[in-house]
N, C-alpha and C. Protein backbone atom coordinates (compact mmCIF):
# COMPACT_ATOMS: atom_id res chain seq x y z
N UNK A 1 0.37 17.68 -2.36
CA UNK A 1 0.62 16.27 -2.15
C UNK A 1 0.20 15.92 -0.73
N UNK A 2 -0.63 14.72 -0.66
CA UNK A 2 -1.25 14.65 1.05
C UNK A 2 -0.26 13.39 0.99
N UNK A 3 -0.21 13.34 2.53
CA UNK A 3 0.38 12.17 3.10
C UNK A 3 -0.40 10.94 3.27
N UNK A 4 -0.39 10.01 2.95
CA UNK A 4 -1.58 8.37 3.05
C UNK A 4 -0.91 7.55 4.23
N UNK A 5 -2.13 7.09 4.60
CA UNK A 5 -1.79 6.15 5.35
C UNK A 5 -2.13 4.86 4.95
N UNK A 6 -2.24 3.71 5.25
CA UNK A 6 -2.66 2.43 4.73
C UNK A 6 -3.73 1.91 5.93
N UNK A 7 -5.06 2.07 5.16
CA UNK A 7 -6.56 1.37 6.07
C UNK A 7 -6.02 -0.49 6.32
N UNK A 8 -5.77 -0.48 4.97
CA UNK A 8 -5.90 -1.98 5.23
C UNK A 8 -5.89 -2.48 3.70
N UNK A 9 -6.03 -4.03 3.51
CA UNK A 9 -6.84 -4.65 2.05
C UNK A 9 -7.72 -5.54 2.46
N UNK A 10 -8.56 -5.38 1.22
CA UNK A 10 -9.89 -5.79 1.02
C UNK A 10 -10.13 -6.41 0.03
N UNK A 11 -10.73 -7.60 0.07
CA UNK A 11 -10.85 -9.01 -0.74
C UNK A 11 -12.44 -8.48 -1.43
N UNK A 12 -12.42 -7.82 -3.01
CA UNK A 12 -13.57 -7.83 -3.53
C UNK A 12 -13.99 -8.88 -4.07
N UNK A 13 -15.45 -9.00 -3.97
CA UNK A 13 -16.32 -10.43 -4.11
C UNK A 13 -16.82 -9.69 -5.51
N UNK A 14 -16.83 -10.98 -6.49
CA UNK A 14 -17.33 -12.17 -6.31
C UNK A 14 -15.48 -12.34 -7.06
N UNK A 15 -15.07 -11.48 -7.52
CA UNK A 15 -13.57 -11.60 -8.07
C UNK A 15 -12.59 -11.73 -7.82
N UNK A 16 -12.67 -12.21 -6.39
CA UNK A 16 -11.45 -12.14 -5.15
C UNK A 16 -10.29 -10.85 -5.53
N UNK A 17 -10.26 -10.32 -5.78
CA UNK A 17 -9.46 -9.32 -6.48
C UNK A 17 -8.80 -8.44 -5.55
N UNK A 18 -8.00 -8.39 -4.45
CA UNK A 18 -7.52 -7.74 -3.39
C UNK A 18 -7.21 -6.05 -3.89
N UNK A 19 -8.11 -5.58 -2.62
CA UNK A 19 -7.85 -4.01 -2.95
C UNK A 19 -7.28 -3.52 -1.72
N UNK A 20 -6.19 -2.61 -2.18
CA UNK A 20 -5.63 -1.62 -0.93
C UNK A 20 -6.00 -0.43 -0.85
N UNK A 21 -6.59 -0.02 0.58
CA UNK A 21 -7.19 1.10 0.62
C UNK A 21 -6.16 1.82 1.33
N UNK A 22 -6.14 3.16 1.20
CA UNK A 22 -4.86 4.43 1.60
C UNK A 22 -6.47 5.59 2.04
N UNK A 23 -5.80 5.93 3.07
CA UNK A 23 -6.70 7.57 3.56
C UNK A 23 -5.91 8.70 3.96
N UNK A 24 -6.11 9.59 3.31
CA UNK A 24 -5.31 10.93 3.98
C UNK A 24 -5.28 11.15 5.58
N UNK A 25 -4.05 11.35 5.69
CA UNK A 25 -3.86 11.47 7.27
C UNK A 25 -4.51 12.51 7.46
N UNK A 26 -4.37 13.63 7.32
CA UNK A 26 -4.96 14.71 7.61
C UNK A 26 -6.08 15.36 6.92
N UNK A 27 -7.12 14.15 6.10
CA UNK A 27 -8.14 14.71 5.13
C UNK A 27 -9.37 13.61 5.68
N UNK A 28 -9.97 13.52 4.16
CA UNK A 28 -11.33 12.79 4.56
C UNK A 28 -11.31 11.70 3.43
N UNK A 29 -10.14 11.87 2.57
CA UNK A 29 -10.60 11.08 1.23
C UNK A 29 -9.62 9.65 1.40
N UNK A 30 -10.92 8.83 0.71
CA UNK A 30 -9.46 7.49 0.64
C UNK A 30 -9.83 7.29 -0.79
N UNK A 31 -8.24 6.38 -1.06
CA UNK A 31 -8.01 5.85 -2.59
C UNK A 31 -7.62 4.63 -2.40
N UNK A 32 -8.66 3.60 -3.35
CA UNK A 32 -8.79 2.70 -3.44
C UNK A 32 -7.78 1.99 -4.59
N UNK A 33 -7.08 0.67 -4.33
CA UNK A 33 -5.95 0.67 -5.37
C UNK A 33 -5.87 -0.59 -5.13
N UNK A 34 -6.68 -1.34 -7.11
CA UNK A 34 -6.60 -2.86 -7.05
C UNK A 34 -4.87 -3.22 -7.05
N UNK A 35 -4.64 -4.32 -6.40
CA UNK A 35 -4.03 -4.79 -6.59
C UNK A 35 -4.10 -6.64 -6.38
N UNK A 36 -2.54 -6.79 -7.16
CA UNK A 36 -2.16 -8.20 -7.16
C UNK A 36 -2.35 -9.37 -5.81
N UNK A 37 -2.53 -10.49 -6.06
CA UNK A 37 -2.54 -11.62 -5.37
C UNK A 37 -1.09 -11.35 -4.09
N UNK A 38 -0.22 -11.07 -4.74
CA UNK A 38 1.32 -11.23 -3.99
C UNK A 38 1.40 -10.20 -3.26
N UNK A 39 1.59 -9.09 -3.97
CA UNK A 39 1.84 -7.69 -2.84
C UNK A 39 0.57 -7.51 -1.82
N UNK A 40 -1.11 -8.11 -1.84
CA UNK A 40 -1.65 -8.01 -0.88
C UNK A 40 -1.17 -9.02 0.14
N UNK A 41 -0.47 -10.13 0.12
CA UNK A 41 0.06 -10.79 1.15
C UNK A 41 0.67 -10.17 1.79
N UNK A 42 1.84 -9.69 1.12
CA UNK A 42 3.31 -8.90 1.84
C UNK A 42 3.03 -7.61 2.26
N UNK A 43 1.58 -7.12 1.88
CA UNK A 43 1.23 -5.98 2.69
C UNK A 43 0.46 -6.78 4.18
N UNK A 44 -0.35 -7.28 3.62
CA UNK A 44 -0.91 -7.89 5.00
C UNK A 44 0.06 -8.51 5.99
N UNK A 45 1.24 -8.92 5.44
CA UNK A 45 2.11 -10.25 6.29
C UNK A 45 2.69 -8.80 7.35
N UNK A 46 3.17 -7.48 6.27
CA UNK A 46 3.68 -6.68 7.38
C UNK A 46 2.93 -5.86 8.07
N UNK A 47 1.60 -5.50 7.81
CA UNK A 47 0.46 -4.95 8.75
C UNK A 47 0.54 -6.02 9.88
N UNK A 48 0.82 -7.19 10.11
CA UNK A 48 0.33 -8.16 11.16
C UNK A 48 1.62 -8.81 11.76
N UNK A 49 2.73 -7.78 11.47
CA UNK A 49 4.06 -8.04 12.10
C UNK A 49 4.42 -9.41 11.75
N UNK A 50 4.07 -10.03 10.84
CA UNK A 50 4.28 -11.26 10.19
C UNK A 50 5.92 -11.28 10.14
N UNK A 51 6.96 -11.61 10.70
CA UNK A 51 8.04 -12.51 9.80
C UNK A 51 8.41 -13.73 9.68
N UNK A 52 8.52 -13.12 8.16
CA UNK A 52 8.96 -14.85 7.32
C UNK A 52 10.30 -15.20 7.36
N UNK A 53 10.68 -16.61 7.90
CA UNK A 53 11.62 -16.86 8.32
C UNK A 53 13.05 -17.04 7.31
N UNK A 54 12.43 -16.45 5.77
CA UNK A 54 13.37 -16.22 5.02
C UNK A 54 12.64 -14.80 4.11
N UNK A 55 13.59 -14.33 3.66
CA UNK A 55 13.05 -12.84 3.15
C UNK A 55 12.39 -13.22 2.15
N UNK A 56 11.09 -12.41 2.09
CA UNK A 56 10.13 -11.92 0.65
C UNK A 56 10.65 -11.12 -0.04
N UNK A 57 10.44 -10.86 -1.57
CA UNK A 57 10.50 -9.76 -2.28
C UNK A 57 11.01 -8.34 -1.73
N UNK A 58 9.64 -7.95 -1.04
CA UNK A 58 10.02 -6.76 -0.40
C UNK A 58 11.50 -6.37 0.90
N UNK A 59 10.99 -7.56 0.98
CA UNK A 59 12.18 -7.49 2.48
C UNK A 59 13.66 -7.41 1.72
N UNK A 60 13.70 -8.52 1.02
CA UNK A 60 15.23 -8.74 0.36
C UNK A 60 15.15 -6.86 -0.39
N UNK A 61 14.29 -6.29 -1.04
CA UNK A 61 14.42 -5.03 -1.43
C UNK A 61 14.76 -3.66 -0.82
N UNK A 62 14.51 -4.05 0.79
CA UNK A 62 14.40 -3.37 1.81
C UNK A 62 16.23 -3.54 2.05
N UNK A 63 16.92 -5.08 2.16
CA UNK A 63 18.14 -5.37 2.37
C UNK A 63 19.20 -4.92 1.51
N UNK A 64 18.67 -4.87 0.41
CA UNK A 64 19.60 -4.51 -0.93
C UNK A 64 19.55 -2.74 -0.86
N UNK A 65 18.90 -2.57 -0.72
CA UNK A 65 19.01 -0.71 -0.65
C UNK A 65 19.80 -0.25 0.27
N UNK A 66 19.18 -0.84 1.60
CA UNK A 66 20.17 -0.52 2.83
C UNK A 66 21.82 -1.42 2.42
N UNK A 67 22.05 -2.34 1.85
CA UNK A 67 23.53 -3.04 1.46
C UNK A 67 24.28 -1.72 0.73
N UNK A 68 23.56 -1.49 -0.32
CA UNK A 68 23.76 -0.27 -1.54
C UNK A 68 23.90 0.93 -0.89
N UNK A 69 23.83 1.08 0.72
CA UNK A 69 24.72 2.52 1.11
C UNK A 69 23.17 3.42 0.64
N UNK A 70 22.12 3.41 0.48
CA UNK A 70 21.08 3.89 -0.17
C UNK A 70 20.17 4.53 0.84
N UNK A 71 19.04 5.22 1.04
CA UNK A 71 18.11 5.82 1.82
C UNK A 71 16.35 5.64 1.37
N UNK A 72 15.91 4.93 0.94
CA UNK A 72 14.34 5.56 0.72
C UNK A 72 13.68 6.38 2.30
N UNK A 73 13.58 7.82 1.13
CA UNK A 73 13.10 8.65 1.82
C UNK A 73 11.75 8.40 1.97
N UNK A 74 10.39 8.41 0.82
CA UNK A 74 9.41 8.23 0.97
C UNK A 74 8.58 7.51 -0.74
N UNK A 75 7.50 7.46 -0.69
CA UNK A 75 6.99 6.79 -1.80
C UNK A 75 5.56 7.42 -1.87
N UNK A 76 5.69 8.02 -3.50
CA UNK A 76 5.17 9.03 -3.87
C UNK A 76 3.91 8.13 -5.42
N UNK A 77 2.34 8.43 -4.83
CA UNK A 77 1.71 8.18 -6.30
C UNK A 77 1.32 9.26 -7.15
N UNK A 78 1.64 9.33 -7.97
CA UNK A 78 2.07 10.41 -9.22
C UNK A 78 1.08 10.33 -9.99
N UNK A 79 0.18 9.71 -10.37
CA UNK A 79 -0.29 9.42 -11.56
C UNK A 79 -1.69 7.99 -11.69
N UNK A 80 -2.63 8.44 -11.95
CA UNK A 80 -4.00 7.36 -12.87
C UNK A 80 -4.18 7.92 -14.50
N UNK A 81 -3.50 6.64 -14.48
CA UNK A 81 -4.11 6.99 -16.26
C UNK A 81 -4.91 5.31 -16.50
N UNK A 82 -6.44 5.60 -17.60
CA UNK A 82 -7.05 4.44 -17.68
C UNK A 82 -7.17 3.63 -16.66
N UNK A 83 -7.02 4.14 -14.99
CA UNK A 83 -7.53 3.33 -13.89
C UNK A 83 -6.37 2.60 -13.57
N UNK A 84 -5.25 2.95 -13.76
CA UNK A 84 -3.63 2.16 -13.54
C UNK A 84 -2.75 3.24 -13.19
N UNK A 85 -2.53 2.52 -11.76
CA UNK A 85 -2.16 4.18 -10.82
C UNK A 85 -0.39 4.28 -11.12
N UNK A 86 0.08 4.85 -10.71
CA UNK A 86 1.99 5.15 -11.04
C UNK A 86 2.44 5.35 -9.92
N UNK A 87 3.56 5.26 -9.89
CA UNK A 87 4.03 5.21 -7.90
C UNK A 87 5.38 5.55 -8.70
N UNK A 88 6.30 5.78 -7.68
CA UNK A 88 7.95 6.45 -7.81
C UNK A 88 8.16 6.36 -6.03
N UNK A 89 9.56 5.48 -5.93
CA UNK A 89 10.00 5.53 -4.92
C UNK A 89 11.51 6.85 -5.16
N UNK A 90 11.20 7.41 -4.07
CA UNK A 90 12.09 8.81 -3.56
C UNK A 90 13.45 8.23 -2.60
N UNK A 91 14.26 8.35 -3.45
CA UNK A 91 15.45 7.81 -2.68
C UNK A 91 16.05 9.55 -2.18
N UNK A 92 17.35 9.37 -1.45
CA UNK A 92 18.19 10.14 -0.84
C UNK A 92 18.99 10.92 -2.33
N UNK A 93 19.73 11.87 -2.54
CA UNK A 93 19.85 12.11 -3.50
C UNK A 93 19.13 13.08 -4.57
N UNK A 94 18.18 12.53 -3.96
CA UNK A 94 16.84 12.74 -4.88
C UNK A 94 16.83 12.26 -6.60
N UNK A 95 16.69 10.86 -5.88
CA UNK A 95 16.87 9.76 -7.15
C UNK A 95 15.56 8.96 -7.14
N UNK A 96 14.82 9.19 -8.12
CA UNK A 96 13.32 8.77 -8.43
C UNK A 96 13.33 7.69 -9.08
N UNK A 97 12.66 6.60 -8.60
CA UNK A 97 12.65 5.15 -9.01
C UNK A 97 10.80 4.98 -9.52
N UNK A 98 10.71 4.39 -10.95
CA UNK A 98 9.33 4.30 -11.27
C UNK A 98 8.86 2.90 -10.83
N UNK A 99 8.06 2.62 -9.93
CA UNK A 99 7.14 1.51 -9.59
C UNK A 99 6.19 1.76 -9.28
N UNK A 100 5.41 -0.04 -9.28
CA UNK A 100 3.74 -0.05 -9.07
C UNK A 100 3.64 0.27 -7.70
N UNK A 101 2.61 0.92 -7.30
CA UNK A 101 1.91 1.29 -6.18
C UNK A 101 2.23 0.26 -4.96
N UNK A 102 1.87 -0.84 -5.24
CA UNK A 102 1.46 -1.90 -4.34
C UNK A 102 2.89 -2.13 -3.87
N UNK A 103 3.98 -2.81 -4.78
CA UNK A 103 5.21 -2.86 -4.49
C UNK A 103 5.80 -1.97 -3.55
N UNK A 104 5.37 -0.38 -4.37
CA UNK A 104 5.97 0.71 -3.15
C UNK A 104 5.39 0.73 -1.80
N UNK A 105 4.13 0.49 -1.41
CA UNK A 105 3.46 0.47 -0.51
C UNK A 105 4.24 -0.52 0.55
N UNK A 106 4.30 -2.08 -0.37
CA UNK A 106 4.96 -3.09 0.66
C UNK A 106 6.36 -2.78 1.12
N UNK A 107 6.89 -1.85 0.55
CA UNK A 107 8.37 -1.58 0.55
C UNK A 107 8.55 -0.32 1.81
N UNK A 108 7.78 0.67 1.44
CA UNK A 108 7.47 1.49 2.23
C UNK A 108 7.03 1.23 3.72
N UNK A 109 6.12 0.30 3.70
CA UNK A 109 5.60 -0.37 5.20
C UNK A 109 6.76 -0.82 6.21
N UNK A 110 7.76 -1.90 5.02
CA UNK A 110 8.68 -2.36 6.04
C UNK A 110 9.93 -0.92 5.69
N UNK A 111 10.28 -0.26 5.34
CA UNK A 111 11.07 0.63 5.77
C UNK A 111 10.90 2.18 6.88
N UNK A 112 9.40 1.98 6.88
CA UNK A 112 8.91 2.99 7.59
C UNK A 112 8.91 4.50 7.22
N UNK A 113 8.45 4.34 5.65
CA UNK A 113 8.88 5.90 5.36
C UNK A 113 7.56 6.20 4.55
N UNK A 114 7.23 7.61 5.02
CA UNK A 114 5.60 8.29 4.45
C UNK A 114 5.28 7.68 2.86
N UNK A 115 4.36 7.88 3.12
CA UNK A 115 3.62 7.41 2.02
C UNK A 115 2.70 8.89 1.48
N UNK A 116 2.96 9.30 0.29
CA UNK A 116 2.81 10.29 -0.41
C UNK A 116 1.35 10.19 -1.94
N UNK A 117 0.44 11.01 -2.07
CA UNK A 117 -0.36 10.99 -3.23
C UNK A 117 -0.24 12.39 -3.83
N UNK A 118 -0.02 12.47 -5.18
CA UNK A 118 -0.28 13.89 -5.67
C UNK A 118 -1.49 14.41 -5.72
N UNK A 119 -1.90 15.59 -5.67
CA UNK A 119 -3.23 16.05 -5.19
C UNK A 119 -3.87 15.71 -6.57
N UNK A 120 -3.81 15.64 -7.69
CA UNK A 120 -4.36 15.24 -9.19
C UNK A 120 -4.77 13.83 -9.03
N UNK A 121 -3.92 13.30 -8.09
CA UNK A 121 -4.42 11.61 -7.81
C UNK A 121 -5.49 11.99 -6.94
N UNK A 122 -5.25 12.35 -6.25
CA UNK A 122 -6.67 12.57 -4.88
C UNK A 122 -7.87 12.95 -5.66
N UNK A 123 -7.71 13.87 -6.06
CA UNK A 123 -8.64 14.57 -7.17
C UNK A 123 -9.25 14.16 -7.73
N UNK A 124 -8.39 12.52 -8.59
CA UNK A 124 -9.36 11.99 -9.62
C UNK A 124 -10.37 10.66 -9.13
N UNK A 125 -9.35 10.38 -7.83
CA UNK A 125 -9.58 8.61 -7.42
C UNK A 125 -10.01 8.99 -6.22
N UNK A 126 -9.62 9.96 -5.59
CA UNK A 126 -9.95 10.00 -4.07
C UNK A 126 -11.68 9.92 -3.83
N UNK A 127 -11.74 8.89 -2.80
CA UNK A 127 -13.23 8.69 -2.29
C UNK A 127 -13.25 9.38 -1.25
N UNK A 128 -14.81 10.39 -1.10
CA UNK A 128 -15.41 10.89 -0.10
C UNK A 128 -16.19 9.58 0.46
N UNK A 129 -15.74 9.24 2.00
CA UNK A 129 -16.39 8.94 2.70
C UNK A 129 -17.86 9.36 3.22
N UNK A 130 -18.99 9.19 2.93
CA UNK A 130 -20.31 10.59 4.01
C UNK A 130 -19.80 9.60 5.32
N UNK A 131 -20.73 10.38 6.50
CA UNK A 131 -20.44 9.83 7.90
C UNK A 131 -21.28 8.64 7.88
N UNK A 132 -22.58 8.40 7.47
CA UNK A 132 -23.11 7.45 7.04
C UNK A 132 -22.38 5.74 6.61
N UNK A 133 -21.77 6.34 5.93
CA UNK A 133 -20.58 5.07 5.79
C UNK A 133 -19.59 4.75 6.87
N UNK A 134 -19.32 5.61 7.52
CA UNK A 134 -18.26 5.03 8.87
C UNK A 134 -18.57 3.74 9.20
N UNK A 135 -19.81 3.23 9.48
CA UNK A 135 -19.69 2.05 9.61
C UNK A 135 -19.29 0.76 9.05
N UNK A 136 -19.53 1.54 7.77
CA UNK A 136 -18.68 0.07 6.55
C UNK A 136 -17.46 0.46 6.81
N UNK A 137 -16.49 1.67 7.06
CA UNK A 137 -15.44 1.48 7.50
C UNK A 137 -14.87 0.82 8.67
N UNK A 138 -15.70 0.65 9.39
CA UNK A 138 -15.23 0.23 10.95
C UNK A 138 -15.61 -1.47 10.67
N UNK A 139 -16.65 -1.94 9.92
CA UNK A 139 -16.77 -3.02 9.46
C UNK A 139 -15.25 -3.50 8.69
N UNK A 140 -14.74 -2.91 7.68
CA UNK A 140 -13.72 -2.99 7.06
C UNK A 140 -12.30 -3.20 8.02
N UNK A 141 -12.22 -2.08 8.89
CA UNK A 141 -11.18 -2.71 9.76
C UNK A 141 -11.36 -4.14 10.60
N UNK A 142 -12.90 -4.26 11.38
CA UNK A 142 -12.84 -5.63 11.75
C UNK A 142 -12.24 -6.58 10.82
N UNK A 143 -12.43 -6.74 9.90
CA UNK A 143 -12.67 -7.21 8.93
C UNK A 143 -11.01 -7.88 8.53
N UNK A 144 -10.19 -6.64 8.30
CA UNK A 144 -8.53 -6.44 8.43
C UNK A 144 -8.22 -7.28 9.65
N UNK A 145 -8.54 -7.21 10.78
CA UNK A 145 -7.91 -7.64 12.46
C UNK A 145 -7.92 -9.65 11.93
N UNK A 146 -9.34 -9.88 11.05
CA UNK A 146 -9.12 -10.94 11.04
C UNK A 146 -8.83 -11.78 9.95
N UNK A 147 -8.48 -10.76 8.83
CA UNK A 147 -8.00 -11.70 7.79
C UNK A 147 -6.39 -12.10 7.84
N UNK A 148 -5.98 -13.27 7.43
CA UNK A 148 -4.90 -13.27 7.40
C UNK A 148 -4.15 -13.83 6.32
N UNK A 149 -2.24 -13.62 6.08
CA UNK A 149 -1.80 -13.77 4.72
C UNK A 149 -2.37 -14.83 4.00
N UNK A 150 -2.44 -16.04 4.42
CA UNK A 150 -3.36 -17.38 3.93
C UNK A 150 -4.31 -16.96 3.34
N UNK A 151 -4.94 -16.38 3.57
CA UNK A 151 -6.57 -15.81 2.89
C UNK A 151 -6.01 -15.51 1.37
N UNK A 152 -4.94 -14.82 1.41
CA UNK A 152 -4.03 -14.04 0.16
C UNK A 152 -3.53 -15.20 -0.85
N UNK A 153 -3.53 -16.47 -0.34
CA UNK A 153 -2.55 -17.56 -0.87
C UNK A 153 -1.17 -17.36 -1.14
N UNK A 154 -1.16 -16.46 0.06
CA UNK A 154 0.65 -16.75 0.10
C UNK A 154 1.33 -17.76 0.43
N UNK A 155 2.44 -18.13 -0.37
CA UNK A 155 3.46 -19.01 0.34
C UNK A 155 4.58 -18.87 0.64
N UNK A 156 5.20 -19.72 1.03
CA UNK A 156 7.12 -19.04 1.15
C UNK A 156 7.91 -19.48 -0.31
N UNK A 157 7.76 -18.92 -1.11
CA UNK A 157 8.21 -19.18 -2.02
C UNK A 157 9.48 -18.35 -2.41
């Protein structure tokens, strides 16, 4: 199981279709993971130290765990089947909660706890970068510095 970090998300054209990219901390591979309109906001809102002056989804999820006497230890992706990845948040206990990726990701960000891939995920989804490409990566982070939740059509809802 490698540890991920979060590159950033990325608005694919022509489908606007927000993708979150994850790279092994200590490897070479990243995994690319479409996701929803909403959780790319609330990932972006907390990559950019965004707070909303009333809690999101994630946040209120973040409040209710910590209310509940609870721990998330870390958040673990388990599983691609048919291109639809599986995530499990790792509580204290060792009490395994099944959710989508993206959710765990935004949840994970604001609680500050590792972010986990099983090596069968790496295996199947994980992208080799060549060095050649570094630059579309470094393009990609510019890219991150200046998009912001608006781009996502978030609101305070």
């Amino acid at each position: 199981m490698g540890e991920m970090r979060v590159v950033g998300i990325r608005v694919e054209l022509p489908a606007n279709q927000p993708i979150l990219l994850l790279r092994e901390s200590e490897g070479d591979r990243y995994l690319p993971i479409w996701i929803g309109q909403g959780e790319a906001a609330a990932i972006a809102l907390e990559q950019q130290g965004v707070k909303p002056a009333r809690p999101m989804t994630h946040d209120l999820m973040k409040d209710v765990i910590g209310a509940l006497g609870r721990e998330l230890e870390q958040v673990r992706i388990t599983d691609i089947q048919d291109g639809t990845y599986f995530a499990e948040l790792v509580f204290d206990g060792d009490l395994h909660v099944s959710a989508r990726p993206s959710d765990s990701i935004a949840l994970a960000l604001r609680s500050g706890v590792p972010i986990h891939a099983d090596e069968a995920v790496l295996s199947e989804a994980g992208l080799l970068i060549p060095d050649e490409q570094e630059d579309e990566v470094e393009k990609f982070k510019e890219f991150l510095d200046s998009v912001s939740p608006e781009d996502f059509g978030a609101g305070d809802s």
